[in-house]
Structures are given as structure tokens and as C-alpha cells.
Protein backbone atom coordinates (compact mmCIF):
# COMPACT_ATOMS: atom_id res chain seq x y z
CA UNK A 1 0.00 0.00 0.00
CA UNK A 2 3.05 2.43 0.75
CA UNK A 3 4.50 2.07 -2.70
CA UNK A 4 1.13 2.62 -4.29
CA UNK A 5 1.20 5.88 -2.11
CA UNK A 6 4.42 6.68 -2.86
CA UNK A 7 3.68 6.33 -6.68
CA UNK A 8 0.61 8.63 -6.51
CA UNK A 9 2.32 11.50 -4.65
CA UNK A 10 5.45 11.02 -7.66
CA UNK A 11 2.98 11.29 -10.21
CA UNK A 12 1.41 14.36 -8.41
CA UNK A 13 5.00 15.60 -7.96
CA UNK A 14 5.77 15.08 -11.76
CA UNK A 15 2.45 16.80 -12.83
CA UNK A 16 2.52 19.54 -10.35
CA UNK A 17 6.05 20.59 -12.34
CA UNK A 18 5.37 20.02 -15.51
CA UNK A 19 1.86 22.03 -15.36
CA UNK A 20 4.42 24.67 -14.09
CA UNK A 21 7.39 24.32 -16.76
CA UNK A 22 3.97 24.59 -19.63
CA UNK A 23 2.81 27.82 -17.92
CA UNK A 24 6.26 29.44 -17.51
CA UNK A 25 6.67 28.58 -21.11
CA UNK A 26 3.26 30.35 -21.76
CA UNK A 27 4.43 33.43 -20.25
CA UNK A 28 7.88 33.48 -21.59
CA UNK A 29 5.98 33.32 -25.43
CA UNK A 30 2.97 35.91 -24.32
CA UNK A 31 6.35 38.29 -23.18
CA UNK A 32 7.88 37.78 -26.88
CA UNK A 33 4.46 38.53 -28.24
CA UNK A 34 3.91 41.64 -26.54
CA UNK A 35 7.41 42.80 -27.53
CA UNK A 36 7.01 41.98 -31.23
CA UNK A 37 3.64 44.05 -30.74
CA UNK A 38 5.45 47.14 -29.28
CA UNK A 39 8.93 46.75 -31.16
CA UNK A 40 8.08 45.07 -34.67
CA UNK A 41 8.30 48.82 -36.30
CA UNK A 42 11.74 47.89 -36.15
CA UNK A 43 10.87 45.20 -38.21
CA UNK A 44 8.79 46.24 -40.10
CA UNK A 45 5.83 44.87 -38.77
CA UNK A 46 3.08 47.41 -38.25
CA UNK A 47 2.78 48.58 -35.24
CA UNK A 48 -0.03 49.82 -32.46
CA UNK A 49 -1.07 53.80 -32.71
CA UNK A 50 2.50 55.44 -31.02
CA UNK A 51 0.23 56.87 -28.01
CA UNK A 52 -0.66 52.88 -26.52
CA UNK A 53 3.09 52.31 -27.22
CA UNK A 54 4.31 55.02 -24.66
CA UNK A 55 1.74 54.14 -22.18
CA UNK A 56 2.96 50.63 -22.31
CA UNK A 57 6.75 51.52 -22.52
CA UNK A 58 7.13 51.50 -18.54
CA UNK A 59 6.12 47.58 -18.28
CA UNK A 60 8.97 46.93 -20.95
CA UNK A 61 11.77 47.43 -18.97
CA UNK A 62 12.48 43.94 -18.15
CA UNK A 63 11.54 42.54 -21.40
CA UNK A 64 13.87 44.95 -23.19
CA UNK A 65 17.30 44.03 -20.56
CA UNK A 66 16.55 40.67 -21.69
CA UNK A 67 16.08 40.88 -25.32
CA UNK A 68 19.88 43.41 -25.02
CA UNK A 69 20.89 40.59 -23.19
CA UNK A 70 20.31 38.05 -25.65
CA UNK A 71 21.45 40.10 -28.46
CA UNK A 72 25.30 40.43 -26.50
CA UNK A 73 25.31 36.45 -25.82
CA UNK A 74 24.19 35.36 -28.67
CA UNK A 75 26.80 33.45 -30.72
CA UNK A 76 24.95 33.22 -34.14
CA UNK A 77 27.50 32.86 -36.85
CA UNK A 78 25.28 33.06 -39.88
CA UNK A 79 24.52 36.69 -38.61
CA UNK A 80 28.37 37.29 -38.67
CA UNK A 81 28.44 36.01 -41.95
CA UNK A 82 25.55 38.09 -43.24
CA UNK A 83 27.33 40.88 -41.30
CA UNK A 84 30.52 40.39 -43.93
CA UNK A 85 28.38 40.11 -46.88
CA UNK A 86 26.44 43.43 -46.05
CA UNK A 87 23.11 40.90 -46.62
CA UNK A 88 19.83 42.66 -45.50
């Protein structure tokens, strides 16, 4: 009876952290998505009226050390390429 016990509460466990890794992943995408929303005129995607963009600004700090973040670590050596080739 102990090990069926034991089983249930692993199973729990394992569910109880994977529901969490799903939502983390959830918000991690739903921060990218609001960035594109705000940033994607440097994209060229267009972009929400320039007024709702300076409201929002303020809740973008974060979002913005991380994407500056990423850019500095990131190790992508078909950008460097690109970069030598003057490839838009």
C-alpha cells in the first residue's frame, strides 16, 4: 500500500512541475508577443497607434534588458556572416 502511495504523490510531484514548466513557457511566449507588438516597427511589422506604445513603454523594462541581453550572448554565426556580406 506504501509504494502505491508513494507512486501517486510522484505522479502528483511530476504533474505539479510540468503544469508549471507549460505555464512558464506560456508566459515566456505571451512576453515575446507583446514585444514583437510594441517593437516590430523595427521590423517592419506594423505597429499599435505610437500613443498605446508610450503608455505601455514602462512595463517593458524587463523585457527589453533581456532581449539586449540576448542580443550580447548570442553566438549566431550566420549573422556574422551576413554581417561580412552586407546581406539585409
Amino acid at each position: 500500500m506504501q509504494r502505491f502511495r508513494d507512486f501517486l504523490k510522484g505522479f502528483g510531484d511530476a504533474f505539479k512541475h510540468q503544469s508549471t514548466e507549460y505555464i512558464e513557457f506560456e508566459l515566456r511566449e505571451l512576453e515575446n508577443v507583446f514585444t514583437l507588438i510594441l517593437m516590430g516597427a523595427f521590423i517592419g511589422i506594423p505597429s499599435p497607434p505610437t500613443t498605446l506604445v508610450m503608455r505601455l513603454m514602462p512595463h517593458m523594462v524587463r523585457e527589453m534588458h533581456v532581449m539586449q541581453q540576448r542580443a550580447v550572448d548570442l553566438d549566431d554565426v550566420f549573422a556574422e556572416v551576413a554581417g561580412m556580406f552586407d546581406i539585409d
